[in-house]
N, C-alpha and C. Protein backbone atom coordinates (compact mmCIF):
# COMPACT_ATOMS: atom_id res chain seq x y z
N UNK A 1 -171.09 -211.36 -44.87
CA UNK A 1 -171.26 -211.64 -43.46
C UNK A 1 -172.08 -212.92 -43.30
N UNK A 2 -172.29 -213.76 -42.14
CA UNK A 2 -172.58 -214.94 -42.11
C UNK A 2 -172.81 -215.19 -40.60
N UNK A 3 -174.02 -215.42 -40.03
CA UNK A 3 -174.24 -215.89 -39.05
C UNK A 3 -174.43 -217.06 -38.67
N UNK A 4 -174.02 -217.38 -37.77
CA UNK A 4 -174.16 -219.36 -37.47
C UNK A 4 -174.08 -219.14 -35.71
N UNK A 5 -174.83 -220.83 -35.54
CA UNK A 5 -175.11 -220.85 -34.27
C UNK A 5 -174.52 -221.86 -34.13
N UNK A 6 -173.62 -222.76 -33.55
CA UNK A 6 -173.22 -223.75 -33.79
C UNK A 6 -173.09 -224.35 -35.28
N UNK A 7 -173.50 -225.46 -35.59
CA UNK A 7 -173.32 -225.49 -37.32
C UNK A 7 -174.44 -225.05 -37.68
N UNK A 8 -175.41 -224.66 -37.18
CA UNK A 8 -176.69 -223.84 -38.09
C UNK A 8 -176.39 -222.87 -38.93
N UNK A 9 -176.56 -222.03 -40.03
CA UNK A 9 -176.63 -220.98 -40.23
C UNK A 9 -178.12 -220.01 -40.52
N UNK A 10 -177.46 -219.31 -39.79
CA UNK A 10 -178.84 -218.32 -39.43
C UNK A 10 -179.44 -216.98 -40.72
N UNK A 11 -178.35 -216.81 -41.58
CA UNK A 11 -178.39 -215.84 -42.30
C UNK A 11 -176.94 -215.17 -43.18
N UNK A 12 -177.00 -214.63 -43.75
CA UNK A 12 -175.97 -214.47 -45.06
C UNK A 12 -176.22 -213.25 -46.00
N UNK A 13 -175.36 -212.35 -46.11
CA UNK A 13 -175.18 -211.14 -46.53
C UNK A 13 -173.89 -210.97 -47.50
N UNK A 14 -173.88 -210.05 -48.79
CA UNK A 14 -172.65 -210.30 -49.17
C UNK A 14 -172.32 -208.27 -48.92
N UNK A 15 -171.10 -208.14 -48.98
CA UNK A 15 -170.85 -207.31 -48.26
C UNK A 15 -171.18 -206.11 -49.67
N UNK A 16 -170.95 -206.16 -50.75
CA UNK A 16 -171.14 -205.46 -51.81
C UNK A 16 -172.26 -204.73 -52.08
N UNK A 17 -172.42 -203.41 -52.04
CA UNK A 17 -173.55 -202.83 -51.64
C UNK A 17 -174.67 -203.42 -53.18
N UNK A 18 -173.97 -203.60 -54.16
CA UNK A 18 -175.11 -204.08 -55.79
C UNK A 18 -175.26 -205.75 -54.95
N UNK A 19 -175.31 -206.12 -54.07
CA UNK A 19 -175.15 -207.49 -53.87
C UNK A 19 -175.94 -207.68 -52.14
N UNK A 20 -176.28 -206.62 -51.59
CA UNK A 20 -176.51 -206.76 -50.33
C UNK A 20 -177.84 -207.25 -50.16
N UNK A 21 -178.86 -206.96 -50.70
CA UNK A 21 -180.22 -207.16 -50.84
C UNK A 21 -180.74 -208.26 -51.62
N UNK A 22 -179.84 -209.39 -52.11
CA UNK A 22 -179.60 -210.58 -52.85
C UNK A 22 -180.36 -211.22 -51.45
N UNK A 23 -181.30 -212.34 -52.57
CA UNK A 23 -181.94 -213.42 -51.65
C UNK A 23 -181.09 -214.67 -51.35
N UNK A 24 -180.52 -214.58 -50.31
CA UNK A 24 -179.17 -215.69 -49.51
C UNK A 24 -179.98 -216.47 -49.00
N UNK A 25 -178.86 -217.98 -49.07
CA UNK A 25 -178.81 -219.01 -48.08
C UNK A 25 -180.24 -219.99 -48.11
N UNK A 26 -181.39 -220.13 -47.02
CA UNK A 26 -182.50 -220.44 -47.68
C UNK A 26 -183.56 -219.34 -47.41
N UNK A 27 -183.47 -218.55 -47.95
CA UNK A 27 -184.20 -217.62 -48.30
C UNK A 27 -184.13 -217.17 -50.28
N UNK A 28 -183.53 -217.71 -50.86
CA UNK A 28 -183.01 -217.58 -52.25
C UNK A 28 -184.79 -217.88 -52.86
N UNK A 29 -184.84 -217.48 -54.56
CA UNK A 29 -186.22 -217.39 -54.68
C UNK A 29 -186.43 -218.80 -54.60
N UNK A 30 -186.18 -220.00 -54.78
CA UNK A 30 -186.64 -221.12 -55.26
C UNK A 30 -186.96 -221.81 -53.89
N UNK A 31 -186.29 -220.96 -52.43
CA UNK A 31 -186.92 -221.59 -51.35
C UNK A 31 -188.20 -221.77 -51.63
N UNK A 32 -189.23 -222.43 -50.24
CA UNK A 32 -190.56 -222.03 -49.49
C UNK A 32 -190.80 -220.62 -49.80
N UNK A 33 -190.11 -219.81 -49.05
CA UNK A 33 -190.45 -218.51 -48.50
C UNK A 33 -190.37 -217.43 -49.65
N UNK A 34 -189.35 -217.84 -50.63
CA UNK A 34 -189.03 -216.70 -51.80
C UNK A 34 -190.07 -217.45 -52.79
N UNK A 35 -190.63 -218.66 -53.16
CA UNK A 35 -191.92 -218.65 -53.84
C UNK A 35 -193.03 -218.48 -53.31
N UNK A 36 -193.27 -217.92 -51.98
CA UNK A 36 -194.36 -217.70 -51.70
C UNK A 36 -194.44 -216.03 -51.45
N UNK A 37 -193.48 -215.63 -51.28
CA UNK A 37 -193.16 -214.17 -51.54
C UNK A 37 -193.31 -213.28 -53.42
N UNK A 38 -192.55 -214.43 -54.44
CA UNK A 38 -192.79 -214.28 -55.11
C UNK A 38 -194.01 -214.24 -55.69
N UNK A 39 -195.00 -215.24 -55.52
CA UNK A 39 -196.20 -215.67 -56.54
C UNK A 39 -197.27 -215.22 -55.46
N UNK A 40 -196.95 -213.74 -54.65
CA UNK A 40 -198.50 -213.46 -54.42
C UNK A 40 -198.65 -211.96 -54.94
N UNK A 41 -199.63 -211.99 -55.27
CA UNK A 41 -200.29 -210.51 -56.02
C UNK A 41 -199.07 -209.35 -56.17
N UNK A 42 -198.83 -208.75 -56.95
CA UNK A 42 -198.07 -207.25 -57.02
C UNK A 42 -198.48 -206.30 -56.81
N UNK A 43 -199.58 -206.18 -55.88
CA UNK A 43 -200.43 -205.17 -55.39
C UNK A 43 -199.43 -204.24 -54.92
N UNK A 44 -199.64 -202.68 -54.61
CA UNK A 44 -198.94 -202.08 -54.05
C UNK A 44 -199.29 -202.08 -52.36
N UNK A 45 -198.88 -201.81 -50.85
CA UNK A 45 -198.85 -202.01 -49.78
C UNK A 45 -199.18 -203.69 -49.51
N UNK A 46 -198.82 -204.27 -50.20
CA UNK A 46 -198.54 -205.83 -48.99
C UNK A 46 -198.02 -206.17 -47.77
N UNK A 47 -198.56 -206.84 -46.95
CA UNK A 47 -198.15 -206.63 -45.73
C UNK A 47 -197.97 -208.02 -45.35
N UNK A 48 -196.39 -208.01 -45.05
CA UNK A 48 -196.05 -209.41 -43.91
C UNK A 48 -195.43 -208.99 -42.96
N UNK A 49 -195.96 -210.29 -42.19
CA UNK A 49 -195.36 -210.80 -40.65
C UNK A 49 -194.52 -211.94 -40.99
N UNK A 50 -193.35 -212.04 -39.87
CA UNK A 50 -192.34 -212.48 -40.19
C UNK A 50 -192.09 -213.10 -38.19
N UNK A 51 -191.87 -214.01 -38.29
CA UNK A 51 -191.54 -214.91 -36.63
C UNK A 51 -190.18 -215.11 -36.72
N UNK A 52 -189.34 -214.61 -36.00
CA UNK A 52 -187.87 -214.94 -36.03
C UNK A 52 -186.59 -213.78 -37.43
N UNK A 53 -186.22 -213.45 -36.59
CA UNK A 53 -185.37 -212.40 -37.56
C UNK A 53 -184.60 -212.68 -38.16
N UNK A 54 -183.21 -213.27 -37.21
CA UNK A 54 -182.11 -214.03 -38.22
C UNK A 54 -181.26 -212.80 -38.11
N UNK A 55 -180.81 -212.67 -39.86
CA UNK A 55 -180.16 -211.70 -39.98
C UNK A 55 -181.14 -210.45 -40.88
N UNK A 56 -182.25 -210.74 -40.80
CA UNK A 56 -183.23 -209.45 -41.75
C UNK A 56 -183.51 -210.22 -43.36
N UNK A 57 -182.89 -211.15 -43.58
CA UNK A 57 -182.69 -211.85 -45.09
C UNK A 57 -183.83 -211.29 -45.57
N UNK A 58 -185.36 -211.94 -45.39
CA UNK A 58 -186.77 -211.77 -45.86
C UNK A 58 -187.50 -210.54 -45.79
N UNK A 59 -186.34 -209.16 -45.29
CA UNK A 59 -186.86 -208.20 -45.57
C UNK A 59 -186.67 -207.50 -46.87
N UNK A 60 -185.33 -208.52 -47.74
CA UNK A 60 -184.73 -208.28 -49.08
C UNK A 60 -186.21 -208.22 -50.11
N UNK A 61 -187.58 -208.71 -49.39
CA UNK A 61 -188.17 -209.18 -50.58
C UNK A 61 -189.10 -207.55 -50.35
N UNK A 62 -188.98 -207.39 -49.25
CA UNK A 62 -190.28 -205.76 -49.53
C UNK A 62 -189.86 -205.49 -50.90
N UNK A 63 -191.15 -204.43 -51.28
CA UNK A 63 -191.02 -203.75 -51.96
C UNK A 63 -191.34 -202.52 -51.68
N UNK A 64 -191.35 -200.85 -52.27
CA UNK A 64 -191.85 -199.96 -52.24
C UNK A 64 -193.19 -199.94 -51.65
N UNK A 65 -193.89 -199.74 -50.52
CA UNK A 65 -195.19 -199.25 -50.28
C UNK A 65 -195.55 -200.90 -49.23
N UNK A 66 -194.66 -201.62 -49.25
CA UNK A 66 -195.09 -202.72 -48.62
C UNK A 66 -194.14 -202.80 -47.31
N UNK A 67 -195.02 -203.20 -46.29
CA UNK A 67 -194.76 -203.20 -44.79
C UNK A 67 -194.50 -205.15 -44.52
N UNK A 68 -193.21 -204.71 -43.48
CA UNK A 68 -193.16 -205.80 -42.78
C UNK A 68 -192.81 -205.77 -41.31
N UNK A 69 -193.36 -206.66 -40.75
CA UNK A 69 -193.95 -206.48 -38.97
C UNK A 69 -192.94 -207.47 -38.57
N UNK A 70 -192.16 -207.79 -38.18
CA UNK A 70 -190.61 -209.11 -37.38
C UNK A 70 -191.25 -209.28 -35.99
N UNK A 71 -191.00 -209.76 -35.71
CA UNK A 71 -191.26 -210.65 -34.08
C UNK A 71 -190.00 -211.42 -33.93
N UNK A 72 -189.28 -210.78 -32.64
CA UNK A 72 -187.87 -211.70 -32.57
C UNK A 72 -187.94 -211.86 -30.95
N UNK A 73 -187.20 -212.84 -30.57
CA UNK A 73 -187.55 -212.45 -28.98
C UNK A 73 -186.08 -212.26 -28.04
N UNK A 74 -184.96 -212.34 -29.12
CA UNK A 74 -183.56 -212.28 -29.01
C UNK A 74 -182.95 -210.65 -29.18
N UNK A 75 -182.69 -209.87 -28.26
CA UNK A 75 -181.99 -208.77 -28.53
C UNK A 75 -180.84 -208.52 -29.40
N UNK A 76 -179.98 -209.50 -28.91
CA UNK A 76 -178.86 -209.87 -29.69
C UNK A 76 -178.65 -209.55 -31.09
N UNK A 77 -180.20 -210.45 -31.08
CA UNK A 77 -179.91 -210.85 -32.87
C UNK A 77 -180.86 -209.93 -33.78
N UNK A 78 -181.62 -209.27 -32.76
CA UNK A 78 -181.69 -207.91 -33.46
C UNK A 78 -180.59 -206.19 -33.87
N UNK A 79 -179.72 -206.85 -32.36
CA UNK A 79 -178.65 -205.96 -32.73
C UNK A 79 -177.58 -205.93 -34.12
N UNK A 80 -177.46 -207.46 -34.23
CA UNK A 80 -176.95 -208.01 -35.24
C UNK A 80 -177.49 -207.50 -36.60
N UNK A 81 -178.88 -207.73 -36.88
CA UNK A 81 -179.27 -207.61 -37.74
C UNK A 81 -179.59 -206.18 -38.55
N UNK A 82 -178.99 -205.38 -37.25
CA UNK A 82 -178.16 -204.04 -37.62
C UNK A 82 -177.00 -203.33 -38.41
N UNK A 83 -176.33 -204.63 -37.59
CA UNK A 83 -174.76 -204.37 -37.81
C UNK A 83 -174.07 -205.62 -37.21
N UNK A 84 -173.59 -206.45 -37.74
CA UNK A 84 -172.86 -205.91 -39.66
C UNK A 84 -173.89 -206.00 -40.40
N UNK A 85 -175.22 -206.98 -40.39
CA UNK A 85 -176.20 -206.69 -41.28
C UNK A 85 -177.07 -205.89 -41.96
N UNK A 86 -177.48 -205.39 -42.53
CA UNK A 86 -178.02 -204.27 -43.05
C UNK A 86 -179.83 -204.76 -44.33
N UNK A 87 -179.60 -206.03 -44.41
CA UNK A 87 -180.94 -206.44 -44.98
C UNK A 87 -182.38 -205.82 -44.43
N UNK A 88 -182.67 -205.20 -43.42
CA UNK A 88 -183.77 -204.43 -42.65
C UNK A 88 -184.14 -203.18 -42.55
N UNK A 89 -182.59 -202.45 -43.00
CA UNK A 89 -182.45 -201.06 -43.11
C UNK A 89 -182.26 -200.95 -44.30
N UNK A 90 -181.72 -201.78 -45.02
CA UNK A 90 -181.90 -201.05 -46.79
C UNK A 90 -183.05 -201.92 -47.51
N UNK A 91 -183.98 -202.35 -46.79
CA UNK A 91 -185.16 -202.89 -47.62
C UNK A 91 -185.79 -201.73 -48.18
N UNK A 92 -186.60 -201.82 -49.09
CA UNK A 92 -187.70 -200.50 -49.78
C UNK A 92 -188.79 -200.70 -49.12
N UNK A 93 -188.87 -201.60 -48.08
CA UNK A 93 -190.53 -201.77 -47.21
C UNK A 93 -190.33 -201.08 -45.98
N UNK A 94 -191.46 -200.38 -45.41
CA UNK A 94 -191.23 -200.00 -43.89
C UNK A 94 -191.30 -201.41 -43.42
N UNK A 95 -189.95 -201.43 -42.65
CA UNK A 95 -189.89 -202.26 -41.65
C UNK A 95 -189.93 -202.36 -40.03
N UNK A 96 -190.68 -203.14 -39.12
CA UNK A 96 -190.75 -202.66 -38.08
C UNK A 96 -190.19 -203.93 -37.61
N UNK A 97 -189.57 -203.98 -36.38
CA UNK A 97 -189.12 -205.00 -35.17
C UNK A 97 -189.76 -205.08 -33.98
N UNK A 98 -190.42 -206.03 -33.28
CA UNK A 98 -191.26 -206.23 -32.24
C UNK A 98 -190.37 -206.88 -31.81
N UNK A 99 -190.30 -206.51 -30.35
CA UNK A 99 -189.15 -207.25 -29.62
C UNK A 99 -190.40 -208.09 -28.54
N UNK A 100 -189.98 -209.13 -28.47
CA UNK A 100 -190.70 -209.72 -27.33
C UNK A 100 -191.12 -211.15 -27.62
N UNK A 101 -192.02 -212.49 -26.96
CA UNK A 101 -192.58 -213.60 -28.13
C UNK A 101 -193.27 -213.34 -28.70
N UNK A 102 -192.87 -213.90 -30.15
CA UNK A 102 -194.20 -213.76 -30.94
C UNK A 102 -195.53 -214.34 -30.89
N UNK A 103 -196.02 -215.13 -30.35
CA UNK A 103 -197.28 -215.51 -29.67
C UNK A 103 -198.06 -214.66 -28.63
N UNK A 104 -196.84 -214.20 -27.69
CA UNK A 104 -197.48 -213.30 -26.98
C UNK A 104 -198.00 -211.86 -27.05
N UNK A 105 -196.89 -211.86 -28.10
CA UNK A 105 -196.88 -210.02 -28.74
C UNK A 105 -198.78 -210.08 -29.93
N UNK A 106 -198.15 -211.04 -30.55
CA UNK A 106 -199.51 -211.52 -31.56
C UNK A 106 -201.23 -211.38 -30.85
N UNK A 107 -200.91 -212.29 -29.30
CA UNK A 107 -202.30 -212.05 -28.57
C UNK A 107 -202.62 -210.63 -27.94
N UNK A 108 -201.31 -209.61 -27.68
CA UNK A 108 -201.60 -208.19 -27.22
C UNK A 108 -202.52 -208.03 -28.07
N UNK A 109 -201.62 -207.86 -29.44
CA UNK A 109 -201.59 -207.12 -30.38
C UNK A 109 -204.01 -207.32 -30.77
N UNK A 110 -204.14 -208.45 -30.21
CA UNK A 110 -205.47 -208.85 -30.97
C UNK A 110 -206.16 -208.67 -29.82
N UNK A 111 -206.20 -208.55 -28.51
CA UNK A 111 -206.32 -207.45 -27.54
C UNK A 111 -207.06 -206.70 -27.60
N UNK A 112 -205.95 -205.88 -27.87
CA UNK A 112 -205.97 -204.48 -28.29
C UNK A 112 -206.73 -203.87 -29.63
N UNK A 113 -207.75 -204.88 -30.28
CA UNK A 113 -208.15 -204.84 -31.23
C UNK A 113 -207.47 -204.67 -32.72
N UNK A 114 -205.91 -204.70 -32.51
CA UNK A 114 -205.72 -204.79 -33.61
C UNK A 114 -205.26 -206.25 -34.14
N UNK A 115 -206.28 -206.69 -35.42
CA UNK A 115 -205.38 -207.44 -36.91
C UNK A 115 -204.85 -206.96 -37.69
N UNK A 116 -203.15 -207.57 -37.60
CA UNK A 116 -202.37 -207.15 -38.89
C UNK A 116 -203.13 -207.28 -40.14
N UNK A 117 -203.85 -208.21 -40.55
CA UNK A 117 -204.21 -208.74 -42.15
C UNK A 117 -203.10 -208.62 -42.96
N UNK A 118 -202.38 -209.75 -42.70
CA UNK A 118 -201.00 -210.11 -43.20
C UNK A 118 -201.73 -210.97 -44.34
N UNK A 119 -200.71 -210.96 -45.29
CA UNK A 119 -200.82 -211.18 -46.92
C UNK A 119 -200.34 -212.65 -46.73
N UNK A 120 -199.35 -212.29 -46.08
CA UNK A 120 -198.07 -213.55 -45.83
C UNK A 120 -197.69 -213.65 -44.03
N UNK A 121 -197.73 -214.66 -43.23
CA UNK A 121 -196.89 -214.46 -42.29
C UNK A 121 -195.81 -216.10 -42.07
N UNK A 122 -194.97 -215.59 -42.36
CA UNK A 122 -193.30 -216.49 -42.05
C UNK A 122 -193.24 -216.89 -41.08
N UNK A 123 -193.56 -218.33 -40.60
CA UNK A 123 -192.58 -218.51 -39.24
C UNK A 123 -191.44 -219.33 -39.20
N UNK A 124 -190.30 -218.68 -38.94
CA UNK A 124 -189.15 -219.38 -39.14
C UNK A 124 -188.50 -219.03 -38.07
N UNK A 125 -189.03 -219.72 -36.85
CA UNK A 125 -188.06 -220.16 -35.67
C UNK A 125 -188.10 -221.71 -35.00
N UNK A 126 -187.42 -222.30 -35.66
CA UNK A 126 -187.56 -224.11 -35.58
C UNK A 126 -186.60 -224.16 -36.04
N UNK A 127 -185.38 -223.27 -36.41
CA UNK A 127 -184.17 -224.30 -37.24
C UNK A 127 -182.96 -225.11 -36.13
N UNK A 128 -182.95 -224.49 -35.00
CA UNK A 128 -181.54 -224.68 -33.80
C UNK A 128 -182.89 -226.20 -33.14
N UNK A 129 -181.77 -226.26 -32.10
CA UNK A 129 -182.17 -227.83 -31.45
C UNK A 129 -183.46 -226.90 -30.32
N UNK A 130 -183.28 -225.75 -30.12
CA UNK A 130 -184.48 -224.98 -29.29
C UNK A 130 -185.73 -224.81 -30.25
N UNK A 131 -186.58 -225.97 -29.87
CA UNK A 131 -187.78 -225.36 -30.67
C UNK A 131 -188.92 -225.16 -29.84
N UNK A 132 -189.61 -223.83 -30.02
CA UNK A 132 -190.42 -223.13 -29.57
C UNK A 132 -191.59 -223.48 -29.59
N UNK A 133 -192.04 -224.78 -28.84
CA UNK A 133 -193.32 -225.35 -29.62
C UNK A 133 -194.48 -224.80 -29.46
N UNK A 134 -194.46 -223.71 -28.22
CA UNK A 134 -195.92 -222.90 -28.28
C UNK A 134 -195.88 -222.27 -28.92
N UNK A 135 -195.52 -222.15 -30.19
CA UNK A 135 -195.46 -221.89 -31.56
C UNK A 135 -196.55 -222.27 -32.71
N UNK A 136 -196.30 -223.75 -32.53
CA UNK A 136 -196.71 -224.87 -33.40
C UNK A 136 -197.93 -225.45 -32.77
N UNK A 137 -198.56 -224.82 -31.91
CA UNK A 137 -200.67 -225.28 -31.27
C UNK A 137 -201.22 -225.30 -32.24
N UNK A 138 -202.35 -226.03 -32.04
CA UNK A 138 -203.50 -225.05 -32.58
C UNK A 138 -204.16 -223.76 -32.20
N UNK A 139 -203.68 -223.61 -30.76
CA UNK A 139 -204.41 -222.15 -30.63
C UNK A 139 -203.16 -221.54 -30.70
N UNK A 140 -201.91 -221.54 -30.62
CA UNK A 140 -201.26 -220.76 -31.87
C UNK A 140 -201.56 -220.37 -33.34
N UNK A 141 -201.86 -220.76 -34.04
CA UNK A 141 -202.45 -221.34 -35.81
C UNK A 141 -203.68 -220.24 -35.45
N UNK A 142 -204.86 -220.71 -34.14
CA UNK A 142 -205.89 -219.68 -34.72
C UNK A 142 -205.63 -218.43 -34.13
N UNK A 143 -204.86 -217.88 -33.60
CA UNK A 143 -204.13 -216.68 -33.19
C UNK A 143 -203.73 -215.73 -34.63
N UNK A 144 -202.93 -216.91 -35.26
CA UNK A 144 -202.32 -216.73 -36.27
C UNK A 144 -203.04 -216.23 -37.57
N UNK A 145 -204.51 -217.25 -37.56
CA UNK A 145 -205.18 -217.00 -38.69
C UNK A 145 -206.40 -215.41 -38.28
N UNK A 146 -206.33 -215.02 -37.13
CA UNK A 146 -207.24 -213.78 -36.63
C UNK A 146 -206.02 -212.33 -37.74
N UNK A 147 -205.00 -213.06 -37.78
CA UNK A 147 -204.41 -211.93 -38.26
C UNK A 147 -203.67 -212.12 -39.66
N UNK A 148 -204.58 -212.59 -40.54
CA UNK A 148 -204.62 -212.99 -41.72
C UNK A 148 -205.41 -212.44 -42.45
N UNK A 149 -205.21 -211.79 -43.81
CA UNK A 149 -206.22 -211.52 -44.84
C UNK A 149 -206.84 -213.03 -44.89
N UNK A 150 -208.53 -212.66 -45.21
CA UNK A 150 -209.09 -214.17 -45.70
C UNK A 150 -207.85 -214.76 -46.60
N UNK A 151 -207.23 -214.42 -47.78
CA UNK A 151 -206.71 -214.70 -48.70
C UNK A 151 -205.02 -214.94 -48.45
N UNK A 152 -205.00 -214.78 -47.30
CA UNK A 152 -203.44 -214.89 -46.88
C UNK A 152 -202.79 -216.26 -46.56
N UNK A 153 -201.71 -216.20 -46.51
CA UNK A 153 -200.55 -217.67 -46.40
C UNK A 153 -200.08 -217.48 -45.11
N UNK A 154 -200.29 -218.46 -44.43
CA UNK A 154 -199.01 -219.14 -43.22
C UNK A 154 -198.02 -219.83 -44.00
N UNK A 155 -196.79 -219.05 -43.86
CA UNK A 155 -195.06 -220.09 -44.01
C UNK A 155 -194.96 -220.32 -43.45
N UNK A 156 -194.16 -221.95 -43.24
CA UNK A 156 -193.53 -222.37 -41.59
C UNK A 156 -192.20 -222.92 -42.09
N UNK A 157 -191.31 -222.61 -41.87
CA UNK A 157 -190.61 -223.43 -42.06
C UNK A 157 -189.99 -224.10 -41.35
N UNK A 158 -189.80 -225.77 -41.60
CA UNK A 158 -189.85 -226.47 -41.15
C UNK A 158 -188.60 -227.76 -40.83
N UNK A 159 -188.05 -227.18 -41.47
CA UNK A 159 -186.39 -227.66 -41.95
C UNK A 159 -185.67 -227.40 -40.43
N UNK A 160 -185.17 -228.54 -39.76
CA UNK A 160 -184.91 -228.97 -38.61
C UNK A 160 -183.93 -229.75 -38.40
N UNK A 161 -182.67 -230.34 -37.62
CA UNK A 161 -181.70 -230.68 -37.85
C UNK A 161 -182.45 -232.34 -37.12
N UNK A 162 -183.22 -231.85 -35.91
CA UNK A 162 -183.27 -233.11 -34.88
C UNK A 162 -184.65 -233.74 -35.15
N UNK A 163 -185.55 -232.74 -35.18
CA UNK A 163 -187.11 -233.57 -35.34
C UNK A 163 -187.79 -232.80 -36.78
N UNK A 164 -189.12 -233.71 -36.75
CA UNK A 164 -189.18 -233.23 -38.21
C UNK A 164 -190.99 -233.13 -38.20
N UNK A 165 -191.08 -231.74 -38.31
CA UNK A 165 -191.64 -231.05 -37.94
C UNK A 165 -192.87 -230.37 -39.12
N UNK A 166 -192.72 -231.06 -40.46
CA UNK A 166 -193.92 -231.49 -41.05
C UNK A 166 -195.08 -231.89 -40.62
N UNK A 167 -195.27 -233.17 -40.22
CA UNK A 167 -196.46 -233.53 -39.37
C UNK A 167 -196.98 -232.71 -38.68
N UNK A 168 -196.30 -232.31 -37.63
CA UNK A 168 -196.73 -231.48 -36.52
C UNK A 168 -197.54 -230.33 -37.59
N UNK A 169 -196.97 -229.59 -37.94
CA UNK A 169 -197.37 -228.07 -38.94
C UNK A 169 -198.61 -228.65 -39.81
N UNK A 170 -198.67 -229.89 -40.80
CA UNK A 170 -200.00 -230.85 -40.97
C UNK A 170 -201.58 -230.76 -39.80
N UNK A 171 -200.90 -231.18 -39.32
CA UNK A 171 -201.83 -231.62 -37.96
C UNK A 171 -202.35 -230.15 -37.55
């Protein structure tokens, strides 16, 4: 299965159940996201946050006892990532879906006194010509870092068709 938005592609599944949970497209290990998934601790319960769903790809990386928290703000493409997709439902991590923005859901969420203390949190919604720049603040970032283990990683990815969006994520 294969999602695309125009020529973007959003995500990639192969339909073979020994083959479904394969790290696709750029999510494969040698991305950003699959070496930074890879090379952190093998602790048991790790916990990531994840900005933008796709098709579920980066839930291929849970493992047993490890949680992951999604923030999508598209119904759609959570429905999708149902069916035909299945990367979210056959992960070995509890996975949860927050429907709503992730900035906004993020400031409830810290509110309400709770920090995730995410290990890892992914943000990968910048790839289409819509980019979400109250995303990319700084008081986004320290939003971001309230719900961080001291020891934890911000991913961004940054790979963009129109602007280039290094600097900005620098800065």
């Amino acid at each position: 299965y294969l999602l695309m938005h125009g020529v973007t592609t959003h995500g990639l599944q192969f339909v073979r159940p020994d083959k479904a949970l394969l790290h696709t497209s750029y999510y494969g290990d040698h991305s950003g996201i699959g070496l930074a998934f890879l090379n952190l601790p093998r602790t048991s319960g790790r916990n990531f946050g994840l900005v933008g769903l796709g098709t579920g790809t980066v839930a291929a990386y849970g493992q047993p006892g490890d949680t992951l928290r999604i923030y999508e703000i598209n119904p759609a493409v959570e429905k999708l990532a149902h069916d035909p997709f299945t990367h979210i439902d056959r992960s070995p991590a509890k996975v949860s879906v927050i429907m709503g923005d992730a900035r906004l859901s993020l400031e409830r969420e810290l509110a309400a006194g709770q920090s995730n203390q995410f290990d890892l949190l992914a943000l990968d919604a910048f790839s289409s010509d819509a980019i979400p720049a109250h995303l990319l603040t700084r008081e986004a970032f320290a939003v971001y870092l309230k719900h961080l283990r001291p020891d934890g990683v911000i991913a961004v990815h940054v790979s963009n068709r129109y602007l280039d969006l290094e600097p900005v994520v620098r800065a």
